[in-house]
N, C-alpha and C. Protein backbone atom coordinates (compact mmCIF):
# COMPACT_ATOMS: atom_id res chain seq x y z
N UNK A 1 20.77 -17.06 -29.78
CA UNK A 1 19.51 -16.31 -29.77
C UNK A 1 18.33 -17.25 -29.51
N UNK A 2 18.36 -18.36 -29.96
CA UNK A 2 17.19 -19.77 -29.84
C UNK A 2 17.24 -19.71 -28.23
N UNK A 3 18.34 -19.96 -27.51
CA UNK A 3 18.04 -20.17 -25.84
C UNK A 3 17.34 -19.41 -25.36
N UNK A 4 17.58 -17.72 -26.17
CA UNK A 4 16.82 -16.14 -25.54
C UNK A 4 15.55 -16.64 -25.84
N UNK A 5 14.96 -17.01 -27.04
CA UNK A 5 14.02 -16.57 -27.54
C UNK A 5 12.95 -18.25 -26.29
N UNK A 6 13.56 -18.85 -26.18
CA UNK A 6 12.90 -19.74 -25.18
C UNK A 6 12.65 -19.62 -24.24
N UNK A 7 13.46 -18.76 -23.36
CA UNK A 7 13.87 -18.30 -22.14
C UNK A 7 12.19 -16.99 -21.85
N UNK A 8 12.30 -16.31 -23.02
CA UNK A 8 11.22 -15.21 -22.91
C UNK A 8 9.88 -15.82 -23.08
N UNK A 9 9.91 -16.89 -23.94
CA UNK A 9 8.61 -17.11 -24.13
C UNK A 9 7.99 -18.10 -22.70
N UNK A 10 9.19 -18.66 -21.90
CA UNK A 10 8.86 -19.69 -20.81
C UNK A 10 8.29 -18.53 -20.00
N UNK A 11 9.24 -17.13 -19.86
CA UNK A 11 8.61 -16.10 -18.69
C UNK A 11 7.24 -15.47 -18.96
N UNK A 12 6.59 -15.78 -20.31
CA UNK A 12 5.08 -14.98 -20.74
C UNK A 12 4.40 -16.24 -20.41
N UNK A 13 5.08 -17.69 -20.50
CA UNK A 13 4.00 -18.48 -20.02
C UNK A 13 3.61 -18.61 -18.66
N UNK A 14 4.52 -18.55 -17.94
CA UNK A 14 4.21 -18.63 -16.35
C UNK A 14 4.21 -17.76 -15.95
N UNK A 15 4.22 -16.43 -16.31
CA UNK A 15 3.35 -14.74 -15.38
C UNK A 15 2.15 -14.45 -16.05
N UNK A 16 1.50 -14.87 -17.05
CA UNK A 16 0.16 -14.63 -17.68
C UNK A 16 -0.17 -15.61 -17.96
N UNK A 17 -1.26 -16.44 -17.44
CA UNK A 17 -2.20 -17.09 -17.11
C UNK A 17 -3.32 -16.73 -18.54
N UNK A 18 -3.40 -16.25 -18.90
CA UNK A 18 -3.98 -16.10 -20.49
C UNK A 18 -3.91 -16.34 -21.16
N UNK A 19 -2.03 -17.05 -21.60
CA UNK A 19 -1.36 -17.91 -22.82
C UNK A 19 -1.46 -19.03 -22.76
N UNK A 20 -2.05 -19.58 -23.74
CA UNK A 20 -2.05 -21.42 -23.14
C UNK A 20 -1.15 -21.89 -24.03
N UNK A 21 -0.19 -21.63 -25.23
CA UNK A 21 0.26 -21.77 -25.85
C UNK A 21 1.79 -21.10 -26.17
N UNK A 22 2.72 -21.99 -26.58
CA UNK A 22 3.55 -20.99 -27.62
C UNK A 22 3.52 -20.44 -28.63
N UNK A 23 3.09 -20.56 -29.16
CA UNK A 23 2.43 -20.06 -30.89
C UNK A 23 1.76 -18.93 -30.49
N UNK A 24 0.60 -18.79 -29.38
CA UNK A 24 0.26 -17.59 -28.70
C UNK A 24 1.26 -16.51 -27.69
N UNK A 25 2.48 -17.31 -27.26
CA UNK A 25 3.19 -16.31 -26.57
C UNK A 25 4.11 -15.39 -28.12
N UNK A 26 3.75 -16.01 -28.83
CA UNK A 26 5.01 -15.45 -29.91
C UNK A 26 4.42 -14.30 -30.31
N UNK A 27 2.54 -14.18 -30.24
CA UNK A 27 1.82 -12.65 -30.77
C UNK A 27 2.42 -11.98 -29.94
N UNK A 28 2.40 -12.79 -28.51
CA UNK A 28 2.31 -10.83 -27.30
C UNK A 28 3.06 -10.01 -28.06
N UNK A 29 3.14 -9.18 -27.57
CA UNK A 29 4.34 -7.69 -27.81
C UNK A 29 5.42 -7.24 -26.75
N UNK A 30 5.36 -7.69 -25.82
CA UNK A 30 6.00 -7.83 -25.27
C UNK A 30 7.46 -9.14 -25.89
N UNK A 31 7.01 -9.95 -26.03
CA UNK A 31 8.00 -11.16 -26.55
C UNK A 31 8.52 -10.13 -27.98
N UNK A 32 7.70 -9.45 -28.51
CA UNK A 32 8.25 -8.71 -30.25
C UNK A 32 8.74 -7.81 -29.54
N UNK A 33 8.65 -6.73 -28.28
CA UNK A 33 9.41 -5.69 -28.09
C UNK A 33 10.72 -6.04 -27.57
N UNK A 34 10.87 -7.32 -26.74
CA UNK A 34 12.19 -7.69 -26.11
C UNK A 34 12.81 -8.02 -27.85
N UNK A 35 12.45 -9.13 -28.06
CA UNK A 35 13.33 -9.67 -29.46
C UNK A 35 14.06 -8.34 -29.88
N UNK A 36 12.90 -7.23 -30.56
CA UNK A 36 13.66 -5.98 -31.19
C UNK A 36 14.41 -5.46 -30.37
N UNK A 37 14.63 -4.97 -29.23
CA UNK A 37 15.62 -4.43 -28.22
C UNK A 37 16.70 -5.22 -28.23
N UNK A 38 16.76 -6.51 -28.22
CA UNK A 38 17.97 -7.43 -28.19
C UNK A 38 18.87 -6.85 -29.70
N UNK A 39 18.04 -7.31 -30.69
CA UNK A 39 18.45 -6.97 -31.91
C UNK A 39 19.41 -5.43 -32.20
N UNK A 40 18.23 -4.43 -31.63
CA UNK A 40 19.18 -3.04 -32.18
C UNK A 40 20.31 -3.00 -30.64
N UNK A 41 20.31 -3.51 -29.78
CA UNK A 41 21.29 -3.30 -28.43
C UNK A 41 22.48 -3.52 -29.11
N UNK A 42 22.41 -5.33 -29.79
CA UNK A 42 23.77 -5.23 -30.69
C UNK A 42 24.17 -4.29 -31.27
N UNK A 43 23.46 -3.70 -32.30
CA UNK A 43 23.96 -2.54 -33.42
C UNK A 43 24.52 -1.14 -32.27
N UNK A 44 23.56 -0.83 -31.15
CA UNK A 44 23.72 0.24 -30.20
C UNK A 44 24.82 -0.44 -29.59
N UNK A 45 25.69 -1.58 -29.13
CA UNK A 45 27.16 -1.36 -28.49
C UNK A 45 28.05 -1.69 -29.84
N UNK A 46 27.60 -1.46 -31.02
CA UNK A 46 28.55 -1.67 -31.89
C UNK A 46 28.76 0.13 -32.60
N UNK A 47 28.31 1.02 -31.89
CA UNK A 47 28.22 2.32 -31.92
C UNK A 47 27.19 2.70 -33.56
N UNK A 48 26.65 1.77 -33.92
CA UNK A 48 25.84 1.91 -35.14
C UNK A 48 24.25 2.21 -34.83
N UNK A 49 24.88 3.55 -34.40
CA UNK A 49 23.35 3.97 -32.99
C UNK A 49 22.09 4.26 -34.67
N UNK A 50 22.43 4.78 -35.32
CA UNK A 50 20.97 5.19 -36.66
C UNK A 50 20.53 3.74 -36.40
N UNK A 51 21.01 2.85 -36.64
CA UNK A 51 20.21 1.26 -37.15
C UNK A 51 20.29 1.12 -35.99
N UNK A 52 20.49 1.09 -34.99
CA UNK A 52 20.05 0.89 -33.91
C UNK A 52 18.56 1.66 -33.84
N UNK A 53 18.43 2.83 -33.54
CA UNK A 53 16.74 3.53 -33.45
C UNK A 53 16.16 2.98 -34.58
N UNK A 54 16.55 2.70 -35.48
CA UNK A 54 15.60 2.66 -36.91
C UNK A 54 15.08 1.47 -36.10
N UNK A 55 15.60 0.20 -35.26
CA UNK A 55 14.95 -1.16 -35.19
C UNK A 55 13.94 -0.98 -33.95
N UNK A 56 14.31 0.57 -33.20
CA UNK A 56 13.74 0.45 -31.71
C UNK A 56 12.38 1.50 -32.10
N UNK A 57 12.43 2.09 -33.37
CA UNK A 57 11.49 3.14 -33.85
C UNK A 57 10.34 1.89 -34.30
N UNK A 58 10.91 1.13 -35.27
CA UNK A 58 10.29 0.20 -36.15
C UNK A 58 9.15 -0.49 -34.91
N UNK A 59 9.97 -0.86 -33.76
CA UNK A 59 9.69 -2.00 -32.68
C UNK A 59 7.96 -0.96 -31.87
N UNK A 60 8.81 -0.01 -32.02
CA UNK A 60 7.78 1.06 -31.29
C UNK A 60 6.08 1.38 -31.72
N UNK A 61 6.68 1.08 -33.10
CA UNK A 61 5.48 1.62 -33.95
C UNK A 61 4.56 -0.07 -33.79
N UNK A 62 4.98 -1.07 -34.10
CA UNK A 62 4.37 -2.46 -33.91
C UNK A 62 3.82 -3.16 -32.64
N UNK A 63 4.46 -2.52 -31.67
CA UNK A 63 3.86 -3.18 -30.60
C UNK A 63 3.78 -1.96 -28.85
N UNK A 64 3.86 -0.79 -29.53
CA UNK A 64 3.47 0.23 -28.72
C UNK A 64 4.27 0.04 -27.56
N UNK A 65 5.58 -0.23 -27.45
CA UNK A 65 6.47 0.04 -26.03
C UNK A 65 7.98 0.19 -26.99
N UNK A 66 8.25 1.35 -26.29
CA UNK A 66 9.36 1.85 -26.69
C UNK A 66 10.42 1.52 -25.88
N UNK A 67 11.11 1.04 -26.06
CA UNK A 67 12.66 0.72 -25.62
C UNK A 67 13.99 0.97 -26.21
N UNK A 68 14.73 1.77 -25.71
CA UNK A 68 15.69 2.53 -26.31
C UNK A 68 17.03 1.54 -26.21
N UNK A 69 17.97 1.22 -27.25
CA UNK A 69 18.95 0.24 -27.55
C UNK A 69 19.99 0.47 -26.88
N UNK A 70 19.58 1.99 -25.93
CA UNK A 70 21.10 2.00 -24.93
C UNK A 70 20.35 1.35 -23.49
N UNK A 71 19.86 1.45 -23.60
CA UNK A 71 19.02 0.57 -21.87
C UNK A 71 19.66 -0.59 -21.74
N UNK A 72 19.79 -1.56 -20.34
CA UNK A 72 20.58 -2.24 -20.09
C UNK A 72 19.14 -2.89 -19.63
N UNK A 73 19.20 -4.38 -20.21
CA UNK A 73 17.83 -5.41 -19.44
C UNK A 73 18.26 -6.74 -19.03
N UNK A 74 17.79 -6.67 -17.84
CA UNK A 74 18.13 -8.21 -17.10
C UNK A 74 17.88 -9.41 -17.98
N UNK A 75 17.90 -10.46 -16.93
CA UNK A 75 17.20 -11.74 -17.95
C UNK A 75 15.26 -11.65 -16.99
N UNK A 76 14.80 -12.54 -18.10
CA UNK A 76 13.30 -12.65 -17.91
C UNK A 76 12.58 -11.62 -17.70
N UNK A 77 12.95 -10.24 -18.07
CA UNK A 77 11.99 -9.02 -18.11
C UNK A 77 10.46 -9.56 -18.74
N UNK A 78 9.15 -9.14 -18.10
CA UNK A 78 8.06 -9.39 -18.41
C UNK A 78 7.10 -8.17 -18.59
N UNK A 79 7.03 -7.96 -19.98
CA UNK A 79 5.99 -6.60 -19.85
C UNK A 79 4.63 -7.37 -20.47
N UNK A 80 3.48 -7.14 -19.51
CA UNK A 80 2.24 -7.42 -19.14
C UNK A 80 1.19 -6.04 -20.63
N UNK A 81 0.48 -7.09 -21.43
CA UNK A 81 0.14 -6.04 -22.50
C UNK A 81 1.02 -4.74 -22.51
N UNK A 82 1.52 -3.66 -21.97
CA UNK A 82 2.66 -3.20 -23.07
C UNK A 82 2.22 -2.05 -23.37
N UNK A 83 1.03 -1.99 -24.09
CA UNK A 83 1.42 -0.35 -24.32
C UNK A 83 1.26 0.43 -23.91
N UNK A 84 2.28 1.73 -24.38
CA UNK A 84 2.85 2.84 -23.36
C UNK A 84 3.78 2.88 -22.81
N UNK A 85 4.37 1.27 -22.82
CA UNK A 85 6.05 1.50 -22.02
C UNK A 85 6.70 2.47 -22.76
N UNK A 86 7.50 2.81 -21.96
CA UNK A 86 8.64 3.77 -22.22
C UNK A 86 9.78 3.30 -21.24
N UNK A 87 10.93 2.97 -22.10
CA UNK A 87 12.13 3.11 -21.34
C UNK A 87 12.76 3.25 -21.85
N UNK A 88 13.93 4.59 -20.91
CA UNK A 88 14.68 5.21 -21.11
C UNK A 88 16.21 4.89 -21.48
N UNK A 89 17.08 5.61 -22.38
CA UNK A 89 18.69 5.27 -22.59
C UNK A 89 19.03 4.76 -21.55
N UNK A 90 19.12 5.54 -20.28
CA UNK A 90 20.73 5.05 -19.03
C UNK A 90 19.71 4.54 -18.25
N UNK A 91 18.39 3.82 -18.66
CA UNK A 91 17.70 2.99 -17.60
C UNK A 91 18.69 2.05 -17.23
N UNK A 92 18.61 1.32 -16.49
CA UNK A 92 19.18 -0.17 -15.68
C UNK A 92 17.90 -0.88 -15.33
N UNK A 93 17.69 -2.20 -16.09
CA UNK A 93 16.69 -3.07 -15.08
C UNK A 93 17.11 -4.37 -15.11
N UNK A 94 17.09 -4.80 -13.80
CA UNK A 94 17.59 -6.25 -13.16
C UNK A 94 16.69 -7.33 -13.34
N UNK A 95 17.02 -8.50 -13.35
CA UNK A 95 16.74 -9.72 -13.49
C UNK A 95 15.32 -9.92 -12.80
N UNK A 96 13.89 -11.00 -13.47
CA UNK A 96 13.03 -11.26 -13.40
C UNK A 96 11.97 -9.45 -12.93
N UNK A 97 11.91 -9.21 -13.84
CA UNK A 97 11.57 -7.67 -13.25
C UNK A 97 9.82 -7.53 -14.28
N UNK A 98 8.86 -7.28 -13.80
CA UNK A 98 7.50 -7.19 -13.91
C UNK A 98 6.67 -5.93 -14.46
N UNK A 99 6.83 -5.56 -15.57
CA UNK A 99 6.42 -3.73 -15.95
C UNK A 99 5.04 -4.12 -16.77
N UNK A 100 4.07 -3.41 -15.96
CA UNK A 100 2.47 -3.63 -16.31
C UNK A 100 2.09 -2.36 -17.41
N UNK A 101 1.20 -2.38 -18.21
CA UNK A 101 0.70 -1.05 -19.69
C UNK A 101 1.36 0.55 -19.23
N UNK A 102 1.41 1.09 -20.15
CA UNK A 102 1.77 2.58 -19.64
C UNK A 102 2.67 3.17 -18.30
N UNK A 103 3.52 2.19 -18.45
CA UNK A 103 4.60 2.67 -17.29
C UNK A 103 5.96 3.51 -18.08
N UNK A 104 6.05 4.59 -17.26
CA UNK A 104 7.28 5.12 -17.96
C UNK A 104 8.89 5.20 -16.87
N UNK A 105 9.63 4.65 -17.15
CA UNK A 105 10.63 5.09 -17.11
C UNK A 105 11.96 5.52 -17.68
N UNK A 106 11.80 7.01 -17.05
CA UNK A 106 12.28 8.27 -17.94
C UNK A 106 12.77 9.23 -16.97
N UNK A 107 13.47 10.09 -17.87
CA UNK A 107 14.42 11.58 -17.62
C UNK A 107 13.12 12.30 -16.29
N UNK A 108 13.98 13.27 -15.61
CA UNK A 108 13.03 14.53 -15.68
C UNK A 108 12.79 15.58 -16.48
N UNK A 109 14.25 15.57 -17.09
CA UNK A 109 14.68 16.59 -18.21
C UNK A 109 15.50 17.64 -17.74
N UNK A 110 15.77 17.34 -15.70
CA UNK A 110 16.19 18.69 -15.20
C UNK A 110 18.01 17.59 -14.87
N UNK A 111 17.99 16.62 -15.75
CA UNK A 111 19.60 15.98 -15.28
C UNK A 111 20.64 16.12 -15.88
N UNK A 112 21.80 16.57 -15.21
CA UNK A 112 23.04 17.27 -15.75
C UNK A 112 23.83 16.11 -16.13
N UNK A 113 23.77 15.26 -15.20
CA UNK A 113 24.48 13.64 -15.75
C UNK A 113 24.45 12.64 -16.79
N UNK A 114 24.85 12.10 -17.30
CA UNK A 114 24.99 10.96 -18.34
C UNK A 114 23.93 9.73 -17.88
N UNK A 115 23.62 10.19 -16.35
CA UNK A 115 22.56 8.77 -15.93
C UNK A 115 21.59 10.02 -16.21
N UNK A 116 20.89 9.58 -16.33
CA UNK A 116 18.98 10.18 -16.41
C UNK A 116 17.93 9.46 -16.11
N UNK A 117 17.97 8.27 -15.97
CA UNK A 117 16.79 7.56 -15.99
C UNK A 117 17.25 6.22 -14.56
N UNK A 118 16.31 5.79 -14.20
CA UNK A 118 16.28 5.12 -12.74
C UNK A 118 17.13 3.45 -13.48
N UNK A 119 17.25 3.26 -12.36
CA UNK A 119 18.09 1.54 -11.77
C UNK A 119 16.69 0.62 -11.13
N UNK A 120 16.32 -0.31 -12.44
CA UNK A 120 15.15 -0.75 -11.11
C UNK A 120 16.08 -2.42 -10.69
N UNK A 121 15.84 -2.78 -9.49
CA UNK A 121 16.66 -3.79 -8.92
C UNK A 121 16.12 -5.08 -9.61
N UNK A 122 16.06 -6.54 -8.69
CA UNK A 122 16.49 -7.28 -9.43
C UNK A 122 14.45 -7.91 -8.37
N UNK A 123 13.73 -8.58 -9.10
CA UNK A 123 12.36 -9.54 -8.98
C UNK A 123 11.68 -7.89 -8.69
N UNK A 124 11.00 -7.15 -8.97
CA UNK A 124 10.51 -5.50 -8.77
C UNK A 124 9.48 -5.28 -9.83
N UNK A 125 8.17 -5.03 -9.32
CA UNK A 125 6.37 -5.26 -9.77
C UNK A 125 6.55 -3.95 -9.80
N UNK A 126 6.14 -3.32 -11.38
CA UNK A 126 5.48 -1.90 -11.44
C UNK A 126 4.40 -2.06 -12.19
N UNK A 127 3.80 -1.39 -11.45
CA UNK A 127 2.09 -1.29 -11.83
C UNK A 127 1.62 -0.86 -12.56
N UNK A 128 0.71 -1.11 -13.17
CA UNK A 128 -0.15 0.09 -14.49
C UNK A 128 0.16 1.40 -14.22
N UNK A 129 0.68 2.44 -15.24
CA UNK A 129 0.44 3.84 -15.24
C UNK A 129 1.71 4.44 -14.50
N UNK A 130 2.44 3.68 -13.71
CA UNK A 130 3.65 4.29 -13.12
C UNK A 130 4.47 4.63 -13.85
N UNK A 131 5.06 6.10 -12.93
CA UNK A 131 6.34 6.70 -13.46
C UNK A 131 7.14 6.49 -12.53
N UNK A 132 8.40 6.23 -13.10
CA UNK A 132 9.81 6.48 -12.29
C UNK A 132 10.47 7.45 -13.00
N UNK A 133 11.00 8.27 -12.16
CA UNK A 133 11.60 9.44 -13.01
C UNK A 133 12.73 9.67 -12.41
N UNK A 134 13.74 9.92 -13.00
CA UNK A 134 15.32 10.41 -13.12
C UNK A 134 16.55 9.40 -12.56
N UNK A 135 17.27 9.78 -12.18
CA UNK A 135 18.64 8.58 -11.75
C UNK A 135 18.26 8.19 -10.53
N UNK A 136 17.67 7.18 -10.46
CA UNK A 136 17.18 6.71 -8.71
C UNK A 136 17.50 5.63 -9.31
N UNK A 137 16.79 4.64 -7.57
CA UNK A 137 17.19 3.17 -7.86
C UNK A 137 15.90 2.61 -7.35
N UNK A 138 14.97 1.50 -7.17
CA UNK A 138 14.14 1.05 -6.99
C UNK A 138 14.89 -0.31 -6.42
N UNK A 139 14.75 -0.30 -5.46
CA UNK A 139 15.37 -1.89 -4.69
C UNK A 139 15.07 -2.78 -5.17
N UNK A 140 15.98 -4.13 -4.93
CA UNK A 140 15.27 -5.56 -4.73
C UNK A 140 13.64 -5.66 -4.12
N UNK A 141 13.31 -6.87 -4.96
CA UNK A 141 11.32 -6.77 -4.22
C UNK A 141 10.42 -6.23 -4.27
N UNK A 142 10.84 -4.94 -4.85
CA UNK A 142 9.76 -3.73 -4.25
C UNK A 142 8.39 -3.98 -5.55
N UNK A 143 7.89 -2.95 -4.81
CA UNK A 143 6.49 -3.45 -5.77
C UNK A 143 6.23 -1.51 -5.84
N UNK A 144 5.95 -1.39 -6.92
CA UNK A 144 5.73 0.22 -7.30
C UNK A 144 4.16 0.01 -8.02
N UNK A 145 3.11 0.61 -7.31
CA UNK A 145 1.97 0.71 -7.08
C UNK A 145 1.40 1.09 -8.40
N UNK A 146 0.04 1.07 -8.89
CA UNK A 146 -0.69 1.64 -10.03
C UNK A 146 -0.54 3.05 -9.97
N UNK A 147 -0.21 3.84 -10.99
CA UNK A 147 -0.16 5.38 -11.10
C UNK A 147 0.70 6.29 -10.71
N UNK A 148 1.51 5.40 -9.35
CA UNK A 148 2.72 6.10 -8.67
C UNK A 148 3.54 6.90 -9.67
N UNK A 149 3.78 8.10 -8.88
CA UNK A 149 4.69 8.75 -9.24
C UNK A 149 5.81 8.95 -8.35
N UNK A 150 7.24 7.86 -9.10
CA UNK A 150 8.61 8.14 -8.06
C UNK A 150 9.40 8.91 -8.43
N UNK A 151 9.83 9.61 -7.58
CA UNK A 151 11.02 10.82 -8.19
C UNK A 151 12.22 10.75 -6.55
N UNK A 152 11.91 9.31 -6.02
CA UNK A 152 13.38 9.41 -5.13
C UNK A 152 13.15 8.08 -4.96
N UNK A 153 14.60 7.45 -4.62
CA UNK A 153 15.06 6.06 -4.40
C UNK A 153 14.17 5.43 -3.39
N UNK A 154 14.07 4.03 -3.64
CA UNK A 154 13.61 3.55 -3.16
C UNK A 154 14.27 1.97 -2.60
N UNK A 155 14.02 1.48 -1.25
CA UNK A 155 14.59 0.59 -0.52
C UNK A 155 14.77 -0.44 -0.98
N UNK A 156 15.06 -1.73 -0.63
CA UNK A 156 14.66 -3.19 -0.73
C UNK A 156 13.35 -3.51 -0.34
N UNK A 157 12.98 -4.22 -0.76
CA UNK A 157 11.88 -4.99 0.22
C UNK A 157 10.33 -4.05 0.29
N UNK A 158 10.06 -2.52 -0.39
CA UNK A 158 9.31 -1.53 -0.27
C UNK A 158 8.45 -1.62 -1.28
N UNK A 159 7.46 -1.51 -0.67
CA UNK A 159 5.47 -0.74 -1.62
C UNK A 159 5.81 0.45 -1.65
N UNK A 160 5.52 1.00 -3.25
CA UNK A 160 5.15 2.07 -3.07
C UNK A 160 4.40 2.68 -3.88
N UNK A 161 2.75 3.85 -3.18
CA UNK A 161 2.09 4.30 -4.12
C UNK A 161 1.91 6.04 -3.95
N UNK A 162 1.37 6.12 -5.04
CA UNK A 162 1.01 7.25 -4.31
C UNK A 162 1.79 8.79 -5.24
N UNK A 163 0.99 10.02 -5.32
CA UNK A 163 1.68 10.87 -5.82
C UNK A 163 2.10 12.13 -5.09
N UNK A 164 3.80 12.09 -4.84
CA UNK A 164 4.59 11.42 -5.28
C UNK A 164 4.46 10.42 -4.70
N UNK A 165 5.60 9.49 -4.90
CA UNK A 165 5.50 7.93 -4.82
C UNK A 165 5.82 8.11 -3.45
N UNK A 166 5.57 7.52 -2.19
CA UNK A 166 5.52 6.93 -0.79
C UNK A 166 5.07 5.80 -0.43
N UNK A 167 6.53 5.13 0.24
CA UNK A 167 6.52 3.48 0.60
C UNK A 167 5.67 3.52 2.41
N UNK A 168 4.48 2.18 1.80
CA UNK A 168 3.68 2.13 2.65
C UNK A 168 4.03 0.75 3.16
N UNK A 169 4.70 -0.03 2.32
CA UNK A 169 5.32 -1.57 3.64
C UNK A 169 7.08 -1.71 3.18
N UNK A 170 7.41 -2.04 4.55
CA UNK A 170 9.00 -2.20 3.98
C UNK A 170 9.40 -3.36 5.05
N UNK A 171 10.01 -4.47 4.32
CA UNK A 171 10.48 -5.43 4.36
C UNK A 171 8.79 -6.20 5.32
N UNK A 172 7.59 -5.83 4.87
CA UNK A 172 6.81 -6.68 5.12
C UNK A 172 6.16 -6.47 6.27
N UNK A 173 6.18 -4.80 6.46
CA UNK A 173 5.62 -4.21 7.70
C UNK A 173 5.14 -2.67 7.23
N UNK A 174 3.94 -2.48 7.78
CA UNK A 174 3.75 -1.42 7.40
C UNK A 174 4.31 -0.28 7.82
N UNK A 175 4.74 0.71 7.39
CA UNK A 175 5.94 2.14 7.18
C UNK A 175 4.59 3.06 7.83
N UNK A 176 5.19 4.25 8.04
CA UNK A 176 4.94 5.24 8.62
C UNK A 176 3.78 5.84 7.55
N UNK A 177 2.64 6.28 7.72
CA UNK A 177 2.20 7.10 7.16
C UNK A 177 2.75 8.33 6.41
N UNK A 178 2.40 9.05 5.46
CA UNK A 178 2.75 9.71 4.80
C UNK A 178 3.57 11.48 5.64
């Protein structure tokens, strides 16, 4: 757990430019919401799902981003101040991955499947206020815009803003108008 807990605090020092310290990366909430997610994930694959929510309820109430102990999280996840996250049970998010205040990813509520909630890929910037919604996937790279609302998959390499969400550069060229 000492390697994790180094590993997170190296990724709050070098994506926020605000921490000059470790002793200061240890307030964010982000560094307290990963720790607690790690913590109840154990208890959640040890099927001891109550103490599992009790630690992701507890986590919720202290540092305002909710993360549910069945979600699956890469290494170096970075959530940027934090509150308002929401993420969902059958989320998936990949390695070095960037989630800015009040982003949700979540259900629609209209899914018949055991997945409900999106796949975001692996280095992937979501912006203040974005939603991703239901079993999609969000590519490698992509950068998901302030406020966007996505409700379908999205490429490698793709921007996208806009409600609903529409990719305006892909692989580093600008895409078709809407």
């Amino acid at each position: 757990m000492f390697k994790c807990i180094k590993e997170i605090i190296k990724t709050i020092k070098e994506k926020d430019p605000a921490i000059k310290s470790t002793k200061e990366a240890l307030l964010y909430p982000g560094f307290k919401a990963i720790i607690y997610y790690k913590i109840a994930r154990k208890f959640y694959l040890k099927k001891h799902y109550f103490i599992a929510r009790v630690i992701s309820e507890k986590a919720k109430r202290k540092t305002g981003i909710e993360i549910h102990p069945g979600a699956k999280i890469g290494k170096r996840l970075f959530i940027d101040h934090g509150m308002g996250v929401v993420i969902g049970e059958t989320t998936i998010i990949g390695n070095d991955v960037t989630i800015f205040h009040n982003v949700t990813l979540g259900g629609t509520g209209n899914e018949k499947t055991k997945k409900r909630h999106p796949t975001i890929g692996n280095n992937v910037f979501i912006g203040t206020g974005a939603k991703i919604l239901g079993n999609i996937t969000i590519g490698d790279n992509s950068k998901i815009g302030a406020g966007a609302v996505v409700v379908k998959s999205v490429d490698k390499n793709s921007t996208v803003v806009g409600i609903p969400g529409y990719v305006v550069k892909k692989n580093g060229k600008k895409a078709r108008k809407r």
